[in-house]
C-alpha atoms as a PDB file:
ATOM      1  CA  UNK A   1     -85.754  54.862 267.483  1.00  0.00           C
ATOM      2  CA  UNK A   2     -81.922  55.095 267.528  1.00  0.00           C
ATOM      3  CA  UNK A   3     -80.459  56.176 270.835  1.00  0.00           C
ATOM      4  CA  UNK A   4     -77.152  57.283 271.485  1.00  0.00           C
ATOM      5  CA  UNK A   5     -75.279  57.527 274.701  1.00  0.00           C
ATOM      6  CA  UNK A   6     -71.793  58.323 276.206  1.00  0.00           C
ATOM      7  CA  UNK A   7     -69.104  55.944 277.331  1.00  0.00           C
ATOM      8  CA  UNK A   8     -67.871  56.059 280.771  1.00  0.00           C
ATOM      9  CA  UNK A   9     -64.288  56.241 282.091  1.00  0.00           C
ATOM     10  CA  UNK A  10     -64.883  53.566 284.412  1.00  0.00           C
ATOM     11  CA  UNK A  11     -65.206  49.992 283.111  1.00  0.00           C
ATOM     12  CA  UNK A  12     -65.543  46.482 285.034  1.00  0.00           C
ATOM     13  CA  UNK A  13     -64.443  43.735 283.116  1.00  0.00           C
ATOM     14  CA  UNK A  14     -65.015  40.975 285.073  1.00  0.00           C
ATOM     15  CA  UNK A  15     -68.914  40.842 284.593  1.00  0.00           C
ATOM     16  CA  UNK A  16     -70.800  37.773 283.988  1.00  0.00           C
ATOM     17  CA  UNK A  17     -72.305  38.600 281.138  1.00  0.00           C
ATOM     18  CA  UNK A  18     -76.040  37.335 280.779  1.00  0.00           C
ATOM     19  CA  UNK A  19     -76.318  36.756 277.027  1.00  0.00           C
ATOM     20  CA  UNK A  20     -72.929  34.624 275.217  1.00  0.00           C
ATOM     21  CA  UNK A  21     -73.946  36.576 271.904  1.00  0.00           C
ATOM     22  CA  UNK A  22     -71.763  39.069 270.761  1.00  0.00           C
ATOM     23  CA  UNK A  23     -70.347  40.804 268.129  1.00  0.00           C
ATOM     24  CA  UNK A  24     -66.955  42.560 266.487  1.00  0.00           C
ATOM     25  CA  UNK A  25     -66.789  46.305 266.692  1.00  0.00           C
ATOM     26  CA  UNK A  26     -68.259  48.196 264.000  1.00  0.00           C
ATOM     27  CA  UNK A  27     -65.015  50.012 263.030  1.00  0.00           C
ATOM     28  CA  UNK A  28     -62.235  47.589 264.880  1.00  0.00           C
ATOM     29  CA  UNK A  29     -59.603  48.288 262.130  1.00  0.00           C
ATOM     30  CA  UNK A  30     -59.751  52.224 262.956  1.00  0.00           C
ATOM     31  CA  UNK A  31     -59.591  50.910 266.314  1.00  0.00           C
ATOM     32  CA  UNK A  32     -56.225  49.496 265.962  1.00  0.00           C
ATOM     33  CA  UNK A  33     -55.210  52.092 263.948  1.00  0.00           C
ATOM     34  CA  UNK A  34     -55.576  54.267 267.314  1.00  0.00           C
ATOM     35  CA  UNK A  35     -54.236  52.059 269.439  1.00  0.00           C
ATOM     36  CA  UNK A  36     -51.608  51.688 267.665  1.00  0.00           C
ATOM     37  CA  UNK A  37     -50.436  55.045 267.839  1.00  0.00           C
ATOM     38  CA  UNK A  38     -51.364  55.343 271.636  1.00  0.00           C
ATOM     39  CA  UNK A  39     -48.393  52.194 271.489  1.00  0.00           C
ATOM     40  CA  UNK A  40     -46.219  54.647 270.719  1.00  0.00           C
ATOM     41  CA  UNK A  41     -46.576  56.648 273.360  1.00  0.00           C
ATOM     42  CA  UNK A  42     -44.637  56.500 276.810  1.00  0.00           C
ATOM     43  CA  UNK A  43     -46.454  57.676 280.490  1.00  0.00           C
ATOM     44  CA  UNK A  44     -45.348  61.050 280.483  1.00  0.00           C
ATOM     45  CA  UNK A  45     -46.613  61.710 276.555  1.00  0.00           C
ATOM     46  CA  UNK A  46     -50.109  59.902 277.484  1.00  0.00           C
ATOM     47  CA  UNK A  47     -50.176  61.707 280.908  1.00  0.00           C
ATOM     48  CA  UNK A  48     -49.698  65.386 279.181  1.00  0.00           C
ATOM     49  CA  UNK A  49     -51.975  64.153 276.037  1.00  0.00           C
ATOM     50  CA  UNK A  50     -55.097  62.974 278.102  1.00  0.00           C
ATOM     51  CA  UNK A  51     -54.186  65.622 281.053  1.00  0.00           C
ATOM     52  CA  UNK A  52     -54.252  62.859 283.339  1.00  0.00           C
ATOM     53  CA  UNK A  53     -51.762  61.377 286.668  1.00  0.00           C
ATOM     54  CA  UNK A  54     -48.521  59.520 286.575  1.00  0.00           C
ATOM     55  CA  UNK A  55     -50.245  56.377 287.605  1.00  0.00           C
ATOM     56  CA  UNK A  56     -53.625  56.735 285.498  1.00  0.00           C
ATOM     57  CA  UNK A  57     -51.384  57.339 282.681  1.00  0.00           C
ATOM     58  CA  UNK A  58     -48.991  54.013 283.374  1.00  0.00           C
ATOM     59  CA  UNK A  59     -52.003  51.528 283.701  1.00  0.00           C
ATOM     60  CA  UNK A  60     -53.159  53.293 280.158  1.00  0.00           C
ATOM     61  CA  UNK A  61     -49.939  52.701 278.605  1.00  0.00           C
ATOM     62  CA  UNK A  62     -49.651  49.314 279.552  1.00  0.00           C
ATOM     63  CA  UNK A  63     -53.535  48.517 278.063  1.00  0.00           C
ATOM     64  CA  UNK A  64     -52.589  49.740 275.054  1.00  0.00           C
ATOM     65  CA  UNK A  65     -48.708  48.035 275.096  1.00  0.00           C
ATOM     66  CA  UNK A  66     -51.023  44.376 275.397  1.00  0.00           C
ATOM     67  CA  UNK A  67     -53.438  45.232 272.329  1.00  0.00           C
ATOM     68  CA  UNK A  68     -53.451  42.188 269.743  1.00  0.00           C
ATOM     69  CA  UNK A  69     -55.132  43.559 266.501  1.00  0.00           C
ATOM     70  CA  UNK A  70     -56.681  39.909 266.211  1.00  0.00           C
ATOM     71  CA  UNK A  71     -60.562  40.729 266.307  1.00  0.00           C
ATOM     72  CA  UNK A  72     -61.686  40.486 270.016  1.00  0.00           C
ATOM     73  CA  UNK A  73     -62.931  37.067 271.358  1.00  0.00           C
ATOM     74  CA  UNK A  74     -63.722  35.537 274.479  1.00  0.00           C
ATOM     75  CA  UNK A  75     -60.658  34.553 275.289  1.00  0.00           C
ATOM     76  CA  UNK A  76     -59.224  37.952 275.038  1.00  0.00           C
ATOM     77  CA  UNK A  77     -59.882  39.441 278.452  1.00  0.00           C
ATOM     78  CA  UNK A  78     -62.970  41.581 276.282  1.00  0.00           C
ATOM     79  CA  UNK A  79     -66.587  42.494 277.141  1.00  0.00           C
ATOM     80  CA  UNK A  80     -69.751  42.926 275.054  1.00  0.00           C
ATOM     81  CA  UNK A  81     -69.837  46.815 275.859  1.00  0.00           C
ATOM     82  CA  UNK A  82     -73.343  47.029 277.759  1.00  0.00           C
ATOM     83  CA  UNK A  83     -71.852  45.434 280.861  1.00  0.00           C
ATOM     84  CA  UNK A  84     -68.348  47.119 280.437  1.00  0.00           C
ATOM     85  CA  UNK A  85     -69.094  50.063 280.974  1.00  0.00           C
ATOM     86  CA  UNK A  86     -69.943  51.402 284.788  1.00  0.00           C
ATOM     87  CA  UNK A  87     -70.480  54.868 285.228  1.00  0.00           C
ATOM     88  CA  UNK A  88     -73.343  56.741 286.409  1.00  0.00           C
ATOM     89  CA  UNK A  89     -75.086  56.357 282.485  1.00  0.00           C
ATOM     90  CA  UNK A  90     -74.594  52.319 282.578  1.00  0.00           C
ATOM     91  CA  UNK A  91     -75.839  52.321 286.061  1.00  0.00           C
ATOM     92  CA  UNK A  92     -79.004  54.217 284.838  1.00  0.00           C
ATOM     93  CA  UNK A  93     -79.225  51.770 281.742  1.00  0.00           C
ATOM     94  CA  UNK A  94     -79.012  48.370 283.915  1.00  0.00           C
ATOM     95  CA  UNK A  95     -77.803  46.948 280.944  1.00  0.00           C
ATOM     96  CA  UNK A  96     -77.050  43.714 282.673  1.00  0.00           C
ATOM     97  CA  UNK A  97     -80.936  43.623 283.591  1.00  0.00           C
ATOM     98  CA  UNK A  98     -82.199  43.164 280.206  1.00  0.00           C
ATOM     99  CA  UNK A  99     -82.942  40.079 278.912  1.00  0.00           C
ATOM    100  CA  UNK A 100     -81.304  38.049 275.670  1.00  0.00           C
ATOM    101  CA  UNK A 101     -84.343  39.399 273.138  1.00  0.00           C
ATOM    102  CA  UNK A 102     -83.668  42.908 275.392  1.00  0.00           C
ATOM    103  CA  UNK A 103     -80.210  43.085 274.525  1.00  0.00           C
ATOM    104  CA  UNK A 104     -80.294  41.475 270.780  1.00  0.00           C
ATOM    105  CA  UNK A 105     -83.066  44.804 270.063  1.00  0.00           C
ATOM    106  CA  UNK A 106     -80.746  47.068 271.854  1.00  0.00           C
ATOM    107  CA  UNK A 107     -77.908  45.984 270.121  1.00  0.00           C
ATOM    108  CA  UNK A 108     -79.875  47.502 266.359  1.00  0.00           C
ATOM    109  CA  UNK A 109     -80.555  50.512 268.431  1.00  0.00           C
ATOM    110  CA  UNK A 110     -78.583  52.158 270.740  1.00  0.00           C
ATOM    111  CA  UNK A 111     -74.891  53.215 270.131  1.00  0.00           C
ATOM    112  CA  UNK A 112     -72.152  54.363 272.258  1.00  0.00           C
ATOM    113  CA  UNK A 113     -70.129  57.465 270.972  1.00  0.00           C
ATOM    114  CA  UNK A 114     -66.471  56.239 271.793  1.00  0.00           C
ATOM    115  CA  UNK A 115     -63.110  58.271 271.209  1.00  0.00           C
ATOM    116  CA  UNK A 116     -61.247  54.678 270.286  1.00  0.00           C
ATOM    117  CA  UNK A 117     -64.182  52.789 268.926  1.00  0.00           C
ATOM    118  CA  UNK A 118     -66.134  55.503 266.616  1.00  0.00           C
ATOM    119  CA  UNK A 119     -69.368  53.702 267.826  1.00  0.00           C
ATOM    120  CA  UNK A 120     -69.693  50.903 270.374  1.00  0.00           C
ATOM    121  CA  UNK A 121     -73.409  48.763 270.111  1.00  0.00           C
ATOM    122  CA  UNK A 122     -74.187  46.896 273.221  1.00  0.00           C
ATOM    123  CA  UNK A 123     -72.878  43.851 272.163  1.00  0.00           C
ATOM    124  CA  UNK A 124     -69.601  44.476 270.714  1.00  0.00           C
ATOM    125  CA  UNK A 125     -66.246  43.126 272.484  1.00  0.00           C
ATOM    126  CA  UNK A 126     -64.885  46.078 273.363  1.00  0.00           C
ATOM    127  CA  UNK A 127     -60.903  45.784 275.554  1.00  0.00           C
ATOM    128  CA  UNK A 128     -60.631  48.179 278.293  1.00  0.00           C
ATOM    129  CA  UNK A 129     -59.417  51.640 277.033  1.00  0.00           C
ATOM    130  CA  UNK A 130     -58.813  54.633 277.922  1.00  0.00           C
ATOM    131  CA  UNK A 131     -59.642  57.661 275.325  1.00  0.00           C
ATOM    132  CA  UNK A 132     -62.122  60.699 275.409  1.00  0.00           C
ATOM    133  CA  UNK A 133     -63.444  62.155 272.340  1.00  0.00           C
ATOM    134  CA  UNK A 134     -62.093  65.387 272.724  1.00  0.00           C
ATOM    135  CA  UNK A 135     -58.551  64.461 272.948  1.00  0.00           C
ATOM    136  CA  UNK A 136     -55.884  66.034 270.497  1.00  0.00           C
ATOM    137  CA  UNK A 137     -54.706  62.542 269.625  1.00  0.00           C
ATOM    138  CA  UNK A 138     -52.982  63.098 265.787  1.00  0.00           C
ATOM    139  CA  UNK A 139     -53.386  59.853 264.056  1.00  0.00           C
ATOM    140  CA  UNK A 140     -52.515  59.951 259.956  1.00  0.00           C
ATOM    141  CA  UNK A 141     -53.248  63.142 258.862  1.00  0.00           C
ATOM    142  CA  UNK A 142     -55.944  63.800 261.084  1.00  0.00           C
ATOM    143  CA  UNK A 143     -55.528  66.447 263.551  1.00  0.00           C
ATOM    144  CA  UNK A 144     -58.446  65.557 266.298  1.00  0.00           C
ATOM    145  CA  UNK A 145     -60.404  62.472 266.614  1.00  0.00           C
ATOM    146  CA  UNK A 146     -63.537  64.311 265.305  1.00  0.00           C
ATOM    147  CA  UNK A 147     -61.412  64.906 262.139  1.00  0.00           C
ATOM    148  CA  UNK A 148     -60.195  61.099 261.756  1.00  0.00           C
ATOM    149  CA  UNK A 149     -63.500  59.582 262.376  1.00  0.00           C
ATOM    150  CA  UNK A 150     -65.124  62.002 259.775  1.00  0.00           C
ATOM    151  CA  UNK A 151     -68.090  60.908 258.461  1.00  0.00           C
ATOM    152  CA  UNK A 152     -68.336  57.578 259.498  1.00  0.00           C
ATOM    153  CA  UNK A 153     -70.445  57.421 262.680  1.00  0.00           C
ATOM    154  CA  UNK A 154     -73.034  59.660 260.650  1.00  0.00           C
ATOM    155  CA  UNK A 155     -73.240  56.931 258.382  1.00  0.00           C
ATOM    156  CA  UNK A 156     -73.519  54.124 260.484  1.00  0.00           C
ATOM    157  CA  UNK A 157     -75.996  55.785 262.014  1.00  0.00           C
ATOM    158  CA  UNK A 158     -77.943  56.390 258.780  1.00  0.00           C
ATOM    159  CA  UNK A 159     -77.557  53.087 257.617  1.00  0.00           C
ATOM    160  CA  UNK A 160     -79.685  51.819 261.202  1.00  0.00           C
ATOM    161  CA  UNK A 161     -81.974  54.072 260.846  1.00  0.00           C
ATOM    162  CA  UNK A 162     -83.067  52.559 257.506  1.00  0.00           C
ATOM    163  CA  UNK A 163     -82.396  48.983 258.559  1.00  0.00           C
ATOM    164  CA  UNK A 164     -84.423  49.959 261.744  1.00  0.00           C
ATOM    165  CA  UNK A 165     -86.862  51.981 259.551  1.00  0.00           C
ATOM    166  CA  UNK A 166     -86.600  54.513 262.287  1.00  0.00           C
ATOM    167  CA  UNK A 167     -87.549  57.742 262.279  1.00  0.00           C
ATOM    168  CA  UNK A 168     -86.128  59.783 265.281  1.00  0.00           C
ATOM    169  CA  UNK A 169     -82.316  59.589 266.920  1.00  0.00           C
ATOM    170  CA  UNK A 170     -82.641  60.149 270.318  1.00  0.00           C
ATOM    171  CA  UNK A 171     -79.912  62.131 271.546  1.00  0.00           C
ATOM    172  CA  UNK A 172     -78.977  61.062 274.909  1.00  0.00           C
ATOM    173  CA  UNK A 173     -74.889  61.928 274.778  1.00  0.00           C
ATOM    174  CA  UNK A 174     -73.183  64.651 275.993  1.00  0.00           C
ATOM    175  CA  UNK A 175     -71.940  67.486 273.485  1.00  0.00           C
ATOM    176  CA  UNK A 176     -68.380  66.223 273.856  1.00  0.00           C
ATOM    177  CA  UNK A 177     -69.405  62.952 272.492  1.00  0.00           C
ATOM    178  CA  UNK A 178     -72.285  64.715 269.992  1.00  0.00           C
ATOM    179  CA  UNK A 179     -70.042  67.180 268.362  1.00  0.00           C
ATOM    180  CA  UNK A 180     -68.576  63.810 266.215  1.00  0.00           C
ATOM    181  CA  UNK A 181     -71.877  63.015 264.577  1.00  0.00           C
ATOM    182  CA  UNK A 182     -73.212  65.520 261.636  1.00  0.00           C
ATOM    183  CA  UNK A 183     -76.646  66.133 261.911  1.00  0.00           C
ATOM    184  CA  UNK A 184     -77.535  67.856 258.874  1.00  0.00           C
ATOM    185  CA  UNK A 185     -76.502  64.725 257.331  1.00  0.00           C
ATOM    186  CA  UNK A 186     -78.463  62.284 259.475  1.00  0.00           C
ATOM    187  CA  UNK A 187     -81.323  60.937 257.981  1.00  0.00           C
ATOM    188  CA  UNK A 188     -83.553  60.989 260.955  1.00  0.00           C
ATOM    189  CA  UNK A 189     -85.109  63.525 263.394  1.00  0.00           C
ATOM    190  CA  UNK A 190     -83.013  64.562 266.454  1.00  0.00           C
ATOM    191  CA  UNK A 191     -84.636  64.888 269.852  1.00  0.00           C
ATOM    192  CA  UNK A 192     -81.867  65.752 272.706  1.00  0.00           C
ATOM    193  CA  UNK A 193     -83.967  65.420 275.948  1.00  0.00           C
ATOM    194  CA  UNK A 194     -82.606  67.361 279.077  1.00  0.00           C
ATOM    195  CA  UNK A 195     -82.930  66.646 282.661  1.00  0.00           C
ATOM    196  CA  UNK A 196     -82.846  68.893 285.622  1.00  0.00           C
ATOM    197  CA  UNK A 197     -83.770  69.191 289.092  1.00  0.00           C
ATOM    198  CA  UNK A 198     -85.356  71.626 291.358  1.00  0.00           C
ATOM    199  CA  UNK A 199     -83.243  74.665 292.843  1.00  0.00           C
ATOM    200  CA  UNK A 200     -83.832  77.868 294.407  1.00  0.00           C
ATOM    201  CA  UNK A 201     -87.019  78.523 292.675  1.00  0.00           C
ATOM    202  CA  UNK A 202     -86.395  77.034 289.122  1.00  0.00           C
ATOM    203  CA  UNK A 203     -85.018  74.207 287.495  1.00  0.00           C
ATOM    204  CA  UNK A 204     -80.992  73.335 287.016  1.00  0.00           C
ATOM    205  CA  UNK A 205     -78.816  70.613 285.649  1.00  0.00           C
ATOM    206  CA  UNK A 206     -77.244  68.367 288.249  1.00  0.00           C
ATOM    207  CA  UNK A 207     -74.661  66.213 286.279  1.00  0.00           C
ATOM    208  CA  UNK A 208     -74.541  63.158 288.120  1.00  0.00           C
ATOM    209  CA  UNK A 209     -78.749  62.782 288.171  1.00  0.00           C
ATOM    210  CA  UNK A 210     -78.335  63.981 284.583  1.00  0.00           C
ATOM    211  CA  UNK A 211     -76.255  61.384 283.481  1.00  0.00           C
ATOM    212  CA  UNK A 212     -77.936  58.761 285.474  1.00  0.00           C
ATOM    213  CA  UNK A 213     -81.255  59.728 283.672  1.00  0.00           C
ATOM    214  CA  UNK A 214     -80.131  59.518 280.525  1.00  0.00           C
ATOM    215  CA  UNK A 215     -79.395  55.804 280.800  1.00  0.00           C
ATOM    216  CA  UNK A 216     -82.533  55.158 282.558  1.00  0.00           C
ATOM    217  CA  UNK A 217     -84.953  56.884 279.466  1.00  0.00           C
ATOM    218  CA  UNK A 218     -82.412  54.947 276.825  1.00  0.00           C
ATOM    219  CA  UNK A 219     -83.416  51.660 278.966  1.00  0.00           C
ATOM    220  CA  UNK A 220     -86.849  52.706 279.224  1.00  0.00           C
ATOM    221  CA  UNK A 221     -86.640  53.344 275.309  1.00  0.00           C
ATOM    222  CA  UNK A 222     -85.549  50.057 274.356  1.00  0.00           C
ATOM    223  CA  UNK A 223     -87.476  47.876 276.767  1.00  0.00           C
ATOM    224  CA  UNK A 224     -90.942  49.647 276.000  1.00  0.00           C
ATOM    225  CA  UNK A 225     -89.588  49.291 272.166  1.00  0.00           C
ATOM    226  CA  UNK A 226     -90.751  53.582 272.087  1.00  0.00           C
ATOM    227  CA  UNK A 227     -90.565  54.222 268.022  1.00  0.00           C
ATOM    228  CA  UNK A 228     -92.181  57.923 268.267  1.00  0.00           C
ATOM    229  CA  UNK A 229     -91.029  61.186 270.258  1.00  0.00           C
ATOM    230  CA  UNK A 230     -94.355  62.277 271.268  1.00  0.00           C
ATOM    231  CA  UNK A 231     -93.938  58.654 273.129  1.00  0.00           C
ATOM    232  CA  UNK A 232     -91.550  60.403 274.991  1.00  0.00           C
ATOM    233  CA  UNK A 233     -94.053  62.735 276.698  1.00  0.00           C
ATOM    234  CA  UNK A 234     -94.573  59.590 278.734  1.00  0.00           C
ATOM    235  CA  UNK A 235     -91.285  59.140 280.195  1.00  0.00           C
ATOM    236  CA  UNK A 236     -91.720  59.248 284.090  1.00  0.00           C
ATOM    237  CA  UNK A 237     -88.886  57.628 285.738  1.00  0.00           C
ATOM    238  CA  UNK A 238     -87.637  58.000 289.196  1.00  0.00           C
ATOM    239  CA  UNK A 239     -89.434  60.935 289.904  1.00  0.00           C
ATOM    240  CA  UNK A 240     -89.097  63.001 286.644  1.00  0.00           C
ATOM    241  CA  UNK A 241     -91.876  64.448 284.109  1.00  0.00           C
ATOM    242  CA  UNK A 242     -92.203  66.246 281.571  1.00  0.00           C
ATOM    243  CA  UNK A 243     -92.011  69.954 281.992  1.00  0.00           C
ATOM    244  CA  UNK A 244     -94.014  71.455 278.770  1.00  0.00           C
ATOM    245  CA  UNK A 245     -93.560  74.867 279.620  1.00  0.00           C
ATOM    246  CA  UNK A 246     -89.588  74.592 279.231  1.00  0.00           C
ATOM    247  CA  UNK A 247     -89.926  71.922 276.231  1.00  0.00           C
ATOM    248  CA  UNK A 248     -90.045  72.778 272.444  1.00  0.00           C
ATOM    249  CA  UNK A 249     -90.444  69.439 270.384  1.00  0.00           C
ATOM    250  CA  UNK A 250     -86.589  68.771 269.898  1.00  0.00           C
ATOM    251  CA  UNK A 251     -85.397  69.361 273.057  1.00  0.00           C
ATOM    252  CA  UNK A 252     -88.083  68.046 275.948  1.00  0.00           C
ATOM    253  CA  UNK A 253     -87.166  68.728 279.150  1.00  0.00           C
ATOM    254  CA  UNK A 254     -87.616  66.100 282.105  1.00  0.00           C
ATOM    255  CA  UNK A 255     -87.762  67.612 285.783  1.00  0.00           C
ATOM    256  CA  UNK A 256     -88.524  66.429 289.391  1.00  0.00           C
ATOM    257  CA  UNK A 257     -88.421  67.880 292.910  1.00  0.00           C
ATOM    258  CA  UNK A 258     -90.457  70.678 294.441  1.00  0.00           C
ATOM    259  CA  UNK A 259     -89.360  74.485 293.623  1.00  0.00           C
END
């Protein structure tokens, strides 16, 4: 299976990472060529562009003023992007729990839909960054970043499904993040699971737990090695199970709590 997850906003870079192994960004030169124009930005263009504060908009300004467009090493201040990122997804994935042979079969697998990076595998040195999807950031003669990364992720993705002779992409990303990759072009099977917890009577999305269990079924994906959907059936982590009556093949839904 191919999995697919969000990045978070929140990043630690001071992690000691478990495994030494890593690897160079799948699209680093469109990387620099977005970072690049973010350099020409000052605070008060980044702060109305990515509708964010005075001082979130500074420290962004002055990541991007200290990019080098020399591929990322470890003497660069960057971090294989499974123990970079720290939001409520990572903390679900526990990617700094997995092993060496965890993280080398994670790293074929499971990609991270990134505004600046197109796709980020686990163990790619990624710099810390600052840059949503959805952000009208013009760069050439692209108008969004959906239009300037195109095709490509789609074809990445292709190309690991065949290396990985997969057969399902497991959509664990939020539609922010999603609306980037073309599905009718995907050579693969999309499942999009859904989480929710018990309210009032029925069932309803809580976005924190939501998040959170999406990067505990991607973890519990990769470490079981899971290669069909109907696998997925079996996901039962911290408290959730399968609800069949709300599921339809593509779209299982995962619930827990007492209506």
């Amino acid at each position: 299976m191919i999995v697919l997850l969000s990045p978070s906003k929140t990043q630690d870079f001071s992690v000691s990472p478990r495994t030494k192994v890593a690897a160079i960004p799948l699209f680093w030169r469109q990387a620099c060529e977005l970072a690049g124009r973010l350099r020409e930005m000052n605070v008060d263009e980044v702060a109305r562009l990515m509708k964010i504060g005075a001082s979130l908009a500074a420290d962004t300004v002055e990541r991007y003023a200290g990019w080098s467009d020399e591929e990322p090493s470890g003497r660069d201040g960057s971090l294989q992007a499974g123990y970079a990122y720290t939001g409520e997804v990572f903390r679900g994935l526990d990617f700094g729990s997995f092993s060496a042979v965890e993280a080398k079969y994670a790293h074929e697998r499971l990609f991270v839909i990134s505004g600046l990076y197109g796709l980020a595998r686990p163990l790619d040195r990624i710099r810390p960054y600052r840059l949503e999807m959805k952000t009208p950031l013009t760069a050439g003669t692209a108008t969004s970043l959906y239009q300037f990364w195109g095709s490509r992720p789609t074809d990445a993705l292709n190309q690991a499904v065949n290396r990985t002779r997969s057969t399902t992409v497991v959509n664990l990303a939020s539609q922010e993040s999603w609306r980037v990759v073309q599905p009718d072009r995907l050579s693969a099977r999309v499942v999009t699971p859904q989480f929710r917890e018990a309210h009032q009577g029925g069932y309803r999305t809580v976005a924190v737990h939501a998040k959170r269990a999406r990067g505990s079924m991607a973890a519990w994906i990769l470490r079981n090695q899971i290669t069909s959907p109907h696998q997925l059936a079996d996901y039962a982590q911290d408290g959730y199970s399968l609800h069949e009556a709300l599921s339809t093949p593509d779209a299982p839904v995962f619930t827990r709590g007492n209506r």
